[in-house]
Protein backbone atom coordinates (compact mmCIF):
# COMPACT_ATOMS: atom_id res chain seq x y z
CA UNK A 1 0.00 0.00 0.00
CA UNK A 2 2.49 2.28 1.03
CA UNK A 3 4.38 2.16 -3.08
CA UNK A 4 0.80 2.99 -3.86
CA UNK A 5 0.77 6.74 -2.26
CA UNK A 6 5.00 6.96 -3.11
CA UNK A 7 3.64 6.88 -6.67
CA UNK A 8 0.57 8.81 -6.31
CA UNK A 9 3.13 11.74 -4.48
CA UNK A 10 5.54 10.83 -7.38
CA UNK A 11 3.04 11.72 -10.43
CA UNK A 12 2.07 14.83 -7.99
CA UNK A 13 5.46 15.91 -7.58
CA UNK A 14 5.87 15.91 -11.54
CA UNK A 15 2.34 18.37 -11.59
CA UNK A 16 0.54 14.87 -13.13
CA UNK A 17 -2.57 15.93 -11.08
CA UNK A 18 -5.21 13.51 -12.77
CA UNK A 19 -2.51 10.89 -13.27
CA UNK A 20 -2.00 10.62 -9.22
CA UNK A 21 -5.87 10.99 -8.67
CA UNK A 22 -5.95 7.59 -10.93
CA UNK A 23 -3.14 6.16 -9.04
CA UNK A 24 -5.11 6.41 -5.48
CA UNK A 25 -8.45 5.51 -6.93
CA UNK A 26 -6.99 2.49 -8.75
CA UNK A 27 -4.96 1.69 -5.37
CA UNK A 28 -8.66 1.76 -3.41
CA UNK A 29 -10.22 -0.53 -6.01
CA UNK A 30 -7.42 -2.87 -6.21
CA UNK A 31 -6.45 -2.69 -2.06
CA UNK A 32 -10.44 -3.28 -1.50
CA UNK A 33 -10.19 -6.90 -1.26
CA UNK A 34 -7.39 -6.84 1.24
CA UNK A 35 -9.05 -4.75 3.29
CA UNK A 36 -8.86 -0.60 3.14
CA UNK A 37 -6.18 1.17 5.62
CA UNK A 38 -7.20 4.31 6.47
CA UNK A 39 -3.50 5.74 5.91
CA UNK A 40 -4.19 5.08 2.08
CA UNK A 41 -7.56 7.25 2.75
CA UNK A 42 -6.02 9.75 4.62
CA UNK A 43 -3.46 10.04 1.76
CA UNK A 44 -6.05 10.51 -0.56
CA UNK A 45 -8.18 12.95 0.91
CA UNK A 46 -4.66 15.22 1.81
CA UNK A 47 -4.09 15.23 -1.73
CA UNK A 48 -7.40 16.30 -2.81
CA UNK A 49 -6.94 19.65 -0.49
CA UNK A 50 -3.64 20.34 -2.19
CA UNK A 51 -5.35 19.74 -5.78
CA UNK A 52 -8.15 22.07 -4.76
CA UNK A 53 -5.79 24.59 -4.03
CA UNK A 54 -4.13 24.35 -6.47
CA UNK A 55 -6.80 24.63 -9.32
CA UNK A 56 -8.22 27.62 -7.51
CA UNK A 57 -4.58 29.20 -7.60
CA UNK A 58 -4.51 28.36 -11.66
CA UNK A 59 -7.69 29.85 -12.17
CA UNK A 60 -7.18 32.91 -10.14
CA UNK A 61 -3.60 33.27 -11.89
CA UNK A 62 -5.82 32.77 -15.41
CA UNK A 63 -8.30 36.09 -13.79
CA UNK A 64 -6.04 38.11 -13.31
CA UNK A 65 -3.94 37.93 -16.46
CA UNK A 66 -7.44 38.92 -17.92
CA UNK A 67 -8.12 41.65 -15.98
């Protein structure tokens, strides 16, 4: 589980936003048989704050250059 969020972090890193979404939701489906660990969750749910903020950042960058 844990090479699952080292990748997910990994395609982050590299700005692959969608790419490490994919990674933990693929890691969920295919860790759902074994049993879910909250860490893996936790993981998820961190990145999708950091995601947020950084598509409101992008689109407030894209307003102003407008403006």
């Amino acid at each position: 589980m844990q090479a699952w969020i080292r990748f997910a972090k990994f395609e982050e890193k590299l700005g692959e936003i969608q790419n490490s979404r994919e990674v933990y939701e693929h890691a969920i489906e295919y860790l759902a048989e074994l049993g879910n660990d909250e860490r893996l969750f936790l993981s998820f749910a961190k990145f999708e704050e950091r995601a947020k903020e950084v598509c409101e950042l992008t689109h407030s960058k894209i307003l102003s250059a407008f403006a």
